[in-house]
N, C-alpha and C. Protein backbone atom coordinates (compact mmCIF):
# COMPACT_ATOMS: atom_id res chain seq x y z
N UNK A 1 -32.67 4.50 -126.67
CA UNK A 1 -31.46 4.73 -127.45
C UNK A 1 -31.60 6.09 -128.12
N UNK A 2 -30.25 6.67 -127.78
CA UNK A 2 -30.56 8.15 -128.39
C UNK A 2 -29.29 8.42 -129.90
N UNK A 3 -29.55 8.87 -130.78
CA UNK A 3 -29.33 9.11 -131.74
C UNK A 3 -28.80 10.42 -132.16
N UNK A 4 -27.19 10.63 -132.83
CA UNK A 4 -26.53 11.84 -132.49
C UNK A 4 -26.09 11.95 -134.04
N UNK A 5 -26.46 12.69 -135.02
CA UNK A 5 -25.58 12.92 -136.18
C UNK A 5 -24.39 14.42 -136.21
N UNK A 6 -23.50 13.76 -136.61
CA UNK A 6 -22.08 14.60 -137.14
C UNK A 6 -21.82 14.93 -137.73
N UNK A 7 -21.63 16.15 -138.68
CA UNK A 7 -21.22 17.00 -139.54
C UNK A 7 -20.07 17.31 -139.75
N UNK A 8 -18.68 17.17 -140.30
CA UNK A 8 -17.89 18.33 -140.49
C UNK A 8 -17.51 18.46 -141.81
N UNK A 9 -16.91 19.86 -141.99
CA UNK A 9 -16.71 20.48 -143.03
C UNK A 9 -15.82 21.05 -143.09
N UNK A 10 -14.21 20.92 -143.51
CA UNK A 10 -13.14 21.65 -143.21
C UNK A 10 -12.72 22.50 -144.59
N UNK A 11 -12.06 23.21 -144.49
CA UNK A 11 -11.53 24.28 -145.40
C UNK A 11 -12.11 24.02 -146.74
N UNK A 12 -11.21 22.94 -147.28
CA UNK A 12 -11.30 22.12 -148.35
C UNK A 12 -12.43 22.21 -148.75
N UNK A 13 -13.62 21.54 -148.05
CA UNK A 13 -14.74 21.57 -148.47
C UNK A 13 -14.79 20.16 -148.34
N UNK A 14 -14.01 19.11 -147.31
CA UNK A 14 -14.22 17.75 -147.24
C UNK A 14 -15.32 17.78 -146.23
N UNK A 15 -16.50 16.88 -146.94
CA UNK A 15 -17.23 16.77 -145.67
C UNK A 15 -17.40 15.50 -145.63
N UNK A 16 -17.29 15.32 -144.10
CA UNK A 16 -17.70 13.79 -143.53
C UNK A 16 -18.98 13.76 -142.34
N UNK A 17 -19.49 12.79 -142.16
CA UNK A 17 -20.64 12.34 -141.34
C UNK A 17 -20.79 11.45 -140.57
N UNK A 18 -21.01 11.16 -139.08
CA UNK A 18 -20.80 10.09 -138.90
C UNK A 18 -22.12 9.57 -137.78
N UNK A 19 -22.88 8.70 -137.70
CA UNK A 19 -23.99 8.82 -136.57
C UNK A 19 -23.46 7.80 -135.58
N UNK A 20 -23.75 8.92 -134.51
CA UNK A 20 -23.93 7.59 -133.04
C UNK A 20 -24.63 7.54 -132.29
N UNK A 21 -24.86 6.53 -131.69
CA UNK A 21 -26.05 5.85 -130.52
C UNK A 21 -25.56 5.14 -129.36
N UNK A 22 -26.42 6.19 -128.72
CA UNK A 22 -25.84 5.92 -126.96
C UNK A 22 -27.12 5.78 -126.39
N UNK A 23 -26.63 5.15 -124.91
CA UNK A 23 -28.03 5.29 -124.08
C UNK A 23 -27.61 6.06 -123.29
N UNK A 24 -28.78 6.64 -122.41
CA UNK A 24 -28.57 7.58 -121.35
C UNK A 24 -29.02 6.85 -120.08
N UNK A 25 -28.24 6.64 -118.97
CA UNK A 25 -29.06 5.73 -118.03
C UNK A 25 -28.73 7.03 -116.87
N UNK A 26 -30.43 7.45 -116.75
CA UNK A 26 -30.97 8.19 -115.45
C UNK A 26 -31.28 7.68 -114.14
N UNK A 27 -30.41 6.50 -114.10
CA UNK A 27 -30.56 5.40 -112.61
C UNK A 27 -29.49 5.77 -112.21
N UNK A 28 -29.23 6.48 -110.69
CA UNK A 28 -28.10 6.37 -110.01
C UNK A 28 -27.47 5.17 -109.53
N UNK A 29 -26.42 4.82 -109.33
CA UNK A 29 -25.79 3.71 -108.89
C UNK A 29 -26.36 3.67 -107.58
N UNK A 30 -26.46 2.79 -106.64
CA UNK A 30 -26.61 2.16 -105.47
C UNK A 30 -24.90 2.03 -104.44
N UNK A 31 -24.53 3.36 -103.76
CA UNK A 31 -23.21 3.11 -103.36
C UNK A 31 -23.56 2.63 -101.73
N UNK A 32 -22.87 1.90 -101.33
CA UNK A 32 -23.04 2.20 -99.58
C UNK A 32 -21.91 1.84 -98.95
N UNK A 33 -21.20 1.95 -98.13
CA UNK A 33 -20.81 1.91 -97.21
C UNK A 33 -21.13 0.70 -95.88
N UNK A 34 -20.35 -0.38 -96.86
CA UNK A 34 -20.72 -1.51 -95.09
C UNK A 34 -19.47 -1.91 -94.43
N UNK A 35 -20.06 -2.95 -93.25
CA UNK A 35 -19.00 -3.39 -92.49
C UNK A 35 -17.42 -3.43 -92.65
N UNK A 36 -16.49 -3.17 -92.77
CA UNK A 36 -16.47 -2.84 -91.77
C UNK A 36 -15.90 -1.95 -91.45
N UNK A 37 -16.38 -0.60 -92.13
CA UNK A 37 -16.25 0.88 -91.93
C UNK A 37 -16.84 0.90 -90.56
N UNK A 38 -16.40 1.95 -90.29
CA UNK A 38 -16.73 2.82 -88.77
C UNK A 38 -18.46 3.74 -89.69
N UNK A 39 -18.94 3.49 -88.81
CA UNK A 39 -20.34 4.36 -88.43
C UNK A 39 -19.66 5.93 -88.91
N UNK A 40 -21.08 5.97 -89.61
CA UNK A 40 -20.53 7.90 -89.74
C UNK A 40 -20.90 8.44 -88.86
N UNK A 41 -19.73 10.03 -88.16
CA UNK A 41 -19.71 10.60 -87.22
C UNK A 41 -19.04 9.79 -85.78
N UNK A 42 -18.00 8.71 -86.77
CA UNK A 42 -17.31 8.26 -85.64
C UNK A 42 -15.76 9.07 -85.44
N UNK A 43 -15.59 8.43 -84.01
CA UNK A 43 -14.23 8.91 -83.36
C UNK A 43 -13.39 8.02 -83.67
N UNK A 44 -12.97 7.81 -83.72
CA UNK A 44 -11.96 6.38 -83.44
C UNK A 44 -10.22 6.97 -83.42
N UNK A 45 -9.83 6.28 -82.52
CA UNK A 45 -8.57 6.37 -82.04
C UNK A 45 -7.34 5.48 -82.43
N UNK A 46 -7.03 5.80 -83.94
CA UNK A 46 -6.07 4.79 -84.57
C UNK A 46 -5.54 5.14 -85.74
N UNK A 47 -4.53 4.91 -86.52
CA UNK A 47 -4.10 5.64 -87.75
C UNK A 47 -3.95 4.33 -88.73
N UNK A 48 -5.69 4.18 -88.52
CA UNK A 48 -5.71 3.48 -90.09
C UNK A 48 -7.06 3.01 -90.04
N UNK A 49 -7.83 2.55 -90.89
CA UNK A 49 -9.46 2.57 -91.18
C UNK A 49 -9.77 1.76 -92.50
N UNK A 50 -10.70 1.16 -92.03
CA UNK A 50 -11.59 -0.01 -93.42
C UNK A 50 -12.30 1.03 -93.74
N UNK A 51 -12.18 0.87 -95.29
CA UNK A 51 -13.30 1.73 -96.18
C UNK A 51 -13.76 -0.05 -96.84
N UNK A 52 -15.20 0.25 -96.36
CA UNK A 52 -15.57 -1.02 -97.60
C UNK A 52 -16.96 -0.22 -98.32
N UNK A 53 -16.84 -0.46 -99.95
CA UNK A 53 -17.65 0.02 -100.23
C UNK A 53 -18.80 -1.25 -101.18
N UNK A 54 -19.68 -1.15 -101.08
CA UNK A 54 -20.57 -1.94 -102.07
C UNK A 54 -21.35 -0.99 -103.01
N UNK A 55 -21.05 -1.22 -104.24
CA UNK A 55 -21.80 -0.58 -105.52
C UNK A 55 -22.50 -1.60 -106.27
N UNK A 56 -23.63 -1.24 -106.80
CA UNK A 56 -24.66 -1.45 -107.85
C UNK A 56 -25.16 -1.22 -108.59
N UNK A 57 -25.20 -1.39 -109.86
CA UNK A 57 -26.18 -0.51 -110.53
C UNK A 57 -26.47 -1.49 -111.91
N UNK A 58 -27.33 -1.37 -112.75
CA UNK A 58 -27.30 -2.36 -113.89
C UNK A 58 -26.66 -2.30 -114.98
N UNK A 59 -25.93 -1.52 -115.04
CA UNK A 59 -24.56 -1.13 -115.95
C UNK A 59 -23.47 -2.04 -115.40
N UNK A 60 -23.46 -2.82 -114.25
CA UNK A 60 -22.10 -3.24 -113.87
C UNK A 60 -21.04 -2.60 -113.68
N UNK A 61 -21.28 -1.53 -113.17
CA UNK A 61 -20.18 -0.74 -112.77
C UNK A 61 -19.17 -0.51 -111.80
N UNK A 62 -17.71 -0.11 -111.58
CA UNK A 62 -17.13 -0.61 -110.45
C UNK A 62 -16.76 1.09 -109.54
N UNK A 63 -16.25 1.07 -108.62
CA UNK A 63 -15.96 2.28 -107.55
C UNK A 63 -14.79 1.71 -107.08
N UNK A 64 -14.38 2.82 -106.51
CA UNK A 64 -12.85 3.13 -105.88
C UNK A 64 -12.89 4.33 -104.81
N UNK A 65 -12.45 3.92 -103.90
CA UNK A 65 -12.13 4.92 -102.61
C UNK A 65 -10.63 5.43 -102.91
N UNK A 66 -10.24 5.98 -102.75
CA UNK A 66 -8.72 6.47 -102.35
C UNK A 66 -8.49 8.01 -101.90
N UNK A 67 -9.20 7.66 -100.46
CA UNK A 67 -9.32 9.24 -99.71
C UNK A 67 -8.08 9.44 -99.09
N UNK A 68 -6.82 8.73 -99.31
CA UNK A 68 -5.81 9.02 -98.54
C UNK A 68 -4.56 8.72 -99.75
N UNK A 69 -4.62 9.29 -100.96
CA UNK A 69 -4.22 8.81 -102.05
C UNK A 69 -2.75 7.99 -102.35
N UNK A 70 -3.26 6.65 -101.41
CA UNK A 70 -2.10 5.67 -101.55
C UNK A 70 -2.39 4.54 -102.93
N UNK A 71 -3.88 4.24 -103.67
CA UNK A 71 -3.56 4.04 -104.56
C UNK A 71 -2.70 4.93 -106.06
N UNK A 72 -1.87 4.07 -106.21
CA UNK A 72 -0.92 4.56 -106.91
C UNK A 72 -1.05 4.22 -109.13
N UNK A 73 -1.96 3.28 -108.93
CA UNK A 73 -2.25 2.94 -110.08
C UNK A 73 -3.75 2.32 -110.13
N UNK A 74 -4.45 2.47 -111.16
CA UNK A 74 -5.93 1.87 -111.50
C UNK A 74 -6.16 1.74 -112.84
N UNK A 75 -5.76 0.69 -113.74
CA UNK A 75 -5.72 0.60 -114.77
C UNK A 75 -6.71 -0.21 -115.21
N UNK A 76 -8.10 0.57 -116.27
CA UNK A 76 -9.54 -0.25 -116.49
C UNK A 76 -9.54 -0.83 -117.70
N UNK A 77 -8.65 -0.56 -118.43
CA UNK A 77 -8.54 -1.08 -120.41
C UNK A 77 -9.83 -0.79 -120.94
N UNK A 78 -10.24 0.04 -120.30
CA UNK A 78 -11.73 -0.14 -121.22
C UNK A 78 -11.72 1.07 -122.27
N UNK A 79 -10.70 1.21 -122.97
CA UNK A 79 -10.79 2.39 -123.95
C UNK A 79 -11.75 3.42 -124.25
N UNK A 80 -11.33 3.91 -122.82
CA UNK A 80 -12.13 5.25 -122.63
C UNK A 80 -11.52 6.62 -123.40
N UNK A 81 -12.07 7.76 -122.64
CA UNK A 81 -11.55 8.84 -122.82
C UNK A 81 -10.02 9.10 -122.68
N UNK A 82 -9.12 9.64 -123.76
CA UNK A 82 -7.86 9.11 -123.87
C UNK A 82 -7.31 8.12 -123.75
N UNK A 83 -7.45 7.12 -124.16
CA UNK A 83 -7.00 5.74 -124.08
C UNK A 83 -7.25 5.03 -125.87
N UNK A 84 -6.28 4.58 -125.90
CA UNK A 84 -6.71 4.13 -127.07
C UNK A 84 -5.89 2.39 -127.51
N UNK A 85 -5.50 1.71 -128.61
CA UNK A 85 -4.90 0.77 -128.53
C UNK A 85 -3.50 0.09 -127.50
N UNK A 86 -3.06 1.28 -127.73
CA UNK A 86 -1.44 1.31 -127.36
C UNK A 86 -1.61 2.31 -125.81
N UNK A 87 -2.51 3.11 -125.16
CA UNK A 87 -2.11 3.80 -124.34
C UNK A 87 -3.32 3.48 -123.61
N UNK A 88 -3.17 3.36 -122.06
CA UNK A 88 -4.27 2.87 -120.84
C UNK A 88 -3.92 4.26 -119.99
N UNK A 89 -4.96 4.98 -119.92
CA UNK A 89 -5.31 5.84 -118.60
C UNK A 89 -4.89 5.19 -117.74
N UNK A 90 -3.70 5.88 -117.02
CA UNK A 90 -4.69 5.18 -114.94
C UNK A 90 -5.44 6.31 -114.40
N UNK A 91 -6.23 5.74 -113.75
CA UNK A 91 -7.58 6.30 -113.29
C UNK A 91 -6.90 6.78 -111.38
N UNK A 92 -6.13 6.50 -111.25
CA UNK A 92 -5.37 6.74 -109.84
C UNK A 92 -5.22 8.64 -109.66
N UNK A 93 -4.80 8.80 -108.55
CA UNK A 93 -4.58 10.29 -108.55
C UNK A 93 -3.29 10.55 -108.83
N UNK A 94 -2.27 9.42 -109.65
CA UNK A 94 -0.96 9.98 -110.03
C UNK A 94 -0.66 10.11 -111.72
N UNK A 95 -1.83 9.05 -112.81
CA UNK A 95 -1.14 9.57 -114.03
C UNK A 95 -0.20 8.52 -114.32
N UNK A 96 -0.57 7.08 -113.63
CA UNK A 96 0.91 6.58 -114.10
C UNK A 96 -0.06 5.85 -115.43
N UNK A 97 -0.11 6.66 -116.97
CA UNK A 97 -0.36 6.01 -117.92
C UNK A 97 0.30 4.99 -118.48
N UNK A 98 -0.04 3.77 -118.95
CA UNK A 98 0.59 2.65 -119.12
C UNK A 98 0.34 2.64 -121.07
N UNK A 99 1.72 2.40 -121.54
CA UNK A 99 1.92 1.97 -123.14
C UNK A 99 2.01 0.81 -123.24
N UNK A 100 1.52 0.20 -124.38
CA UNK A 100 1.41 -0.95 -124.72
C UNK A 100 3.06 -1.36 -125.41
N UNK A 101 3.44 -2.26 -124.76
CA UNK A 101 4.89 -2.69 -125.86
C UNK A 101 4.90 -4.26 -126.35
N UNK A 102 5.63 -4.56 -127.21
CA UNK A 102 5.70 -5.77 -127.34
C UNK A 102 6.07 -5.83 -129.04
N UNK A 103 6.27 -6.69 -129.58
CA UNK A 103 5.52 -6.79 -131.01
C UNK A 103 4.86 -6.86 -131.31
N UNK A 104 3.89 -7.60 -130.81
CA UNK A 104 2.40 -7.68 -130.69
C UNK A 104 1.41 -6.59 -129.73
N UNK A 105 0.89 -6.20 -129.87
CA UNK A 105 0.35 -5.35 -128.72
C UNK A 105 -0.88 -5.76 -127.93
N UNK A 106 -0.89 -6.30 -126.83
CA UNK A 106 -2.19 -6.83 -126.68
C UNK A 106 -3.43 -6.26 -127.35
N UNK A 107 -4.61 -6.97 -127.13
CA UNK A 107 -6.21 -6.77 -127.99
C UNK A 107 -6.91 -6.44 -127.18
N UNK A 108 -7.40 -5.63 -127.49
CA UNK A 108 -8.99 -5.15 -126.52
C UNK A 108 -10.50 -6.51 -126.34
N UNK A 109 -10.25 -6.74 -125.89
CA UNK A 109 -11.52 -7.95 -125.97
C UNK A 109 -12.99 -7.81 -124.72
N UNK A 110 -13.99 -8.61 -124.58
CA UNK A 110 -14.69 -7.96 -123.70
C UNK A 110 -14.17 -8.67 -122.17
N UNK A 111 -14.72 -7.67 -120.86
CA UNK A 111 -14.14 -8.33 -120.06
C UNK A 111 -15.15 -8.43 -118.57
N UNK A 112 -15.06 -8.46 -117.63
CA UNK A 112 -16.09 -9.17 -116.23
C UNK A 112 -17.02 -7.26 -116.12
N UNK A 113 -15.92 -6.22 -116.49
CA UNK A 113 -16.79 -5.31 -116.37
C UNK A 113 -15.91 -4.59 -117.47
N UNK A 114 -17.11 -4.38 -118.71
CA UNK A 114 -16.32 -3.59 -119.85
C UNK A 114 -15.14 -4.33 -120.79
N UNK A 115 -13.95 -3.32 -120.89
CA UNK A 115 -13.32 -4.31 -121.58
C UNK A 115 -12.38 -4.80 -120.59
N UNK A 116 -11.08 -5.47 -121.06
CA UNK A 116 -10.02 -6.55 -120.74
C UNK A 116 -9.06 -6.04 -121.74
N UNK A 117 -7.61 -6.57 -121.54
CA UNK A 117 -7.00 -6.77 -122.31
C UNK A 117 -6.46 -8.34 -122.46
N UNK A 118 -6.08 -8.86 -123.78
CA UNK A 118 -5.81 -9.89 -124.07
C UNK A 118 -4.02 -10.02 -124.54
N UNK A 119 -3.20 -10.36 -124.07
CA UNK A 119 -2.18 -10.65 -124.19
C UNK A 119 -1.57 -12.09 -125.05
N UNK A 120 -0.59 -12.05 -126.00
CA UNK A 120 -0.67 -13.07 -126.52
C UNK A 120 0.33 -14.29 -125.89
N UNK A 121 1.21 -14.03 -124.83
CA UNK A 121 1.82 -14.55 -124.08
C UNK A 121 3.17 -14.64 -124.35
N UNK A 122 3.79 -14.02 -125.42
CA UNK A 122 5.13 -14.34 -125.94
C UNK A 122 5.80 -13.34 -125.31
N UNK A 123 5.51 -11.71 -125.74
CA UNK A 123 6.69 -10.57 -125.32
C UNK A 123 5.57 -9.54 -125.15
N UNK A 124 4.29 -9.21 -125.24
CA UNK A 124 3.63 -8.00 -125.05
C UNK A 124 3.39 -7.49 -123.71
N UNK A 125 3.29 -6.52 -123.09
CA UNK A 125 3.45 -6.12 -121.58
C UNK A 125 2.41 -4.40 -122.01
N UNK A 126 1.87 -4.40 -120.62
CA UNK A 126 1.92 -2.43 -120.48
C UNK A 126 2.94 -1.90 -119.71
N UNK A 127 4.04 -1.08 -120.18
CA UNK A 127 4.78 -0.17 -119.18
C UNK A 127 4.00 1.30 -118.89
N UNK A 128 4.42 0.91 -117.30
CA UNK A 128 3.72 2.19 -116.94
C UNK A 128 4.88 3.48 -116.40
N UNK A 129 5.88 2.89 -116.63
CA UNK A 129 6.56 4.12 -116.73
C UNK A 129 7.59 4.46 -115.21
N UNK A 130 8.29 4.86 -114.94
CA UNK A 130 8.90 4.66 -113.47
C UNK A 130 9.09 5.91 -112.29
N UNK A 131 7.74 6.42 -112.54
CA UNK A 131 7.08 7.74 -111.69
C UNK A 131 7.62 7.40 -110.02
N UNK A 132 8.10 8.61 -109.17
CA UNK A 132 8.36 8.58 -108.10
C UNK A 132 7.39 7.37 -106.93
N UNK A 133 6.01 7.77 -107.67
CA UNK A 133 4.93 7.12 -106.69
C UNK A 133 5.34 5.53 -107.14
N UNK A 134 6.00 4.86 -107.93
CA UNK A 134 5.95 3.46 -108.11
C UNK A 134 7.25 3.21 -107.45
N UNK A 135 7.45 3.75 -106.83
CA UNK A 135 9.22 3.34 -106.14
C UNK A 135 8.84 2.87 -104.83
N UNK A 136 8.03 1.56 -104.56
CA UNK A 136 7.91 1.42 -103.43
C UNK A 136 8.58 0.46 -102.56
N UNK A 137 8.99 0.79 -101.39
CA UNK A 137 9.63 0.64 -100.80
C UNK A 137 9.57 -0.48 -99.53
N UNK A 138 7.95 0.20 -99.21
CA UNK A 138 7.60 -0.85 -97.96
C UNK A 138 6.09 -1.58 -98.08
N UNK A 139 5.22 -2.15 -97.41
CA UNK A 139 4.57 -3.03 -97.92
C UNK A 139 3.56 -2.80 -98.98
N UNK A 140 3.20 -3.72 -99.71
CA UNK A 140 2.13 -3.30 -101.16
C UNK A 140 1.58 -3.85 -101.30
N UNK A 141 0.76 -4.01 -101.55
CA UNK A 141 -0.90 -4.95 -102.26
C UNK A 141 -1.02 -4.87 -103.86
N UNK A 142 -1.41 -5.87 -104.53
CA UNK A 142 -1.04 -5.80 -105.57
C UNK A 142 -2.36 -7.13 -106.11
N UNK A 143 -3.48 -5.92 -106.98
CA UNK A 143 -4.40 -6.71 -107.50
C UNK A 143 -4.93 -6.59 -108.34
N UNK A 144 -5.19 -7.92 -109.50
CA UNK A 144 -5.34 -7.94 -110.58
C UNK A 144 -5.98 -9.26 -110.96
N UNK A 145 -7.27 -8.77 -112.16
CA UNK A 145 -8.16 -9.48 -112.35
C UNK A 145 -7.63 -10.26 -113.66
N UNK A 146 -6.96 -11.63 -113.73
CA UNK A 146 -7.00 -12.48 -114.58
C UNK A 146 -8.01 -13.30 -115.32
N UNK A 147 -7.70 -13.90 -116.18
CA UNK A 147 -7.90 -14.73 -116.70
C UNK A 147 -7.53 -15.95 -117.59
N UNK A 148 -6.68 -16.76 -117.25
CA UNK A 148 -5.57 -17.42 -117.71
C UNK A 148 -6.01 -18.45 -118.84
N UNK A 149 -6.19 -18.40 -119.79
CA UNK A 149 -6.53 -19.76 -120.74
C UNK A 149 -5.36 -20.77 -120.79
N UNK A 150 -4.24 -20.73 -120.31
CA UNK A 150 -3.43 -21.47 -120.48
C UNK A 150 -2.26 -21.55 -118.93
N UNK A 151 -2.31 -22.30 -117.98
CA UNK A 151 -1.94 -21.91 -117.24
C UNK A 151 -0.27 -22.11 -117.21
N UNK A 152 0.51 -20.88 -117.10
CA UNK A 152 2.49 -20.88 -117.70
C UNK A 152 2.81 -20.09 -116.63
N UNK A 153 4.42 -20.26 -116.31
CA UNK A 153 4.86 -19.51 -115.90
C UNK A 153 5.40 -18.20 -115.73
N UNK A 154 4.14 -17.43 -116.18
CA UNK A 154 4.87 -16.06 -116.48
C UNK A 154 4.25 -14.97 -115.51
N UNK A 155 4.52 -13.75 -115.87
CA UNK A 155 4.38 -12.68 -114.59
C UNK A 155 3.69 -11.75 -114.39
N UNK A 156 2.31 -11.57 -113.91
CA UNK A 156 1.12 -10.79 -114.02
C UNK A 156 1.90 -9.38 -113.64
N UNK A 157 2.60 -9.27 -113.06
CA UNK A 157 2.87 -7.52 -112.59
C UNK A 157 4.21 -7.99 -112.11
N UNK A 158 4.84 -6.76 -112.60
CA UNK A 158 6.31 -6.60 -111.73
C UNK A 158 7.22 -5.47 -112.28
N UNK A 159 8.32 -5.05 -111.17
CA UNK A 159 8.78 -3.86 -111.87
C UNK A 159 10.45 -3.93 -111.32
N UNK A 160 11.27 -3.81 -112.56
CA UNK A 160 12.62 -3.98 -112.36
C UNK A 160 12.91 -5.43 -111.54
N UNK A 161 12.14 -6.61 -112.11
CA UNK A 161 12.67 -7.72 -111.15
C UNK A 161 13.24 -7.84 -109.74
N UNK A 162 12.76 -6.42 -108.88
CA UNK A 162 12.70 -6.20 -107.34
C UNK A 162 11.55 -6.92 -107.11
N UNK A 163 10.25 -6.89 -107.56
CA UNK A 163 9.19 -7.64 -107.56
C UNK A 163 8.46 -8.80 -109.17
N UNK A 164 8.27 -9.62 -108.81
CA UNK A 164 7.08 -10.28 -109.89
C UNK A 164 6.12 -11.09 -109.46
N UNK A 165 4.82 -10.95 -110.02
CA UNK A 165 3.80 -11.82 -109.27
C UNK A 165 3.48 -12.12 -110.63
């Protein structure tokens, strides 16, 4: 565990301090490439391809391929870098950042990797906003890691009631 103290001192002469502790983990992840990708330095004669990837590492950490940038959204809640209560990064190559609405705003809680968000089930939602890339048209995949404490009829993802799952 490494140990970081903070200083500042603005005009005024307000000074504040604050210490933090991080670890540094010098273990690379474990990525590979299995079944049922094509062999590297293959040919193949077709316009379309399995990427499967398997990652490891003891951080629990997750990976994403999108060498042909059709994912359109990747939303981790784990209140990272820019992200904060009310606003979720997507981690996708388009930016579709998602706001928290509701009256309630969902809670950050812990989750299978990092954090989760917790929803209280009445009216809180993330909008992500209605970017060209979410206008889709023809077939979609659509996946998302639940956890239901109460099992109701309501709607893990959907947009303009053209779709709800």
């Amino acid at each position: 565990m490494k140990t970081i103290d903070v200083w500042a001192n603005d005009t005024f002469n307000h000074l504040a301090h604050e210490v933090y502790q991080f670890i540094i983990d010098n273990t690379n992840p474990s990525i590979h490439f299995v079944f049922p990708t094509d062999d590297d330095n293959s040919v193949v004669n077709r316009d379309w391809t399995y990427v499967n990837v398997s990652v490891s590492d003891a951080s629990n950490t997750t990976a994403f391929i999108d060498f042909n940038h059709t994912l359109v959204g990747w939303w981790r809640f784990n209140n990272e870098t820019g992200e904060n209560l009310t606003l979720f990064k997507d981690w996708s190559s388009y930016g579709n950042d998602g706001t928290s609405m509701g009256m309630n705003h969902p809670t950050l809680v812990s989750g299978k990797f990092g954090s989760a968000l917790s929803f209280d089930g009445v009216d809180d939602f993330v909008d992500c906003g209605n970017d060209a890339s979410l206008n889709i048209t023809g077939d979609i995949t659509i996946e998302a890691w639940i956890y239901p404490v109460e099992i109701k009829n309501e709607m893990v993802v959907g947009k303009d009631n053209s779709y709800c799952f």
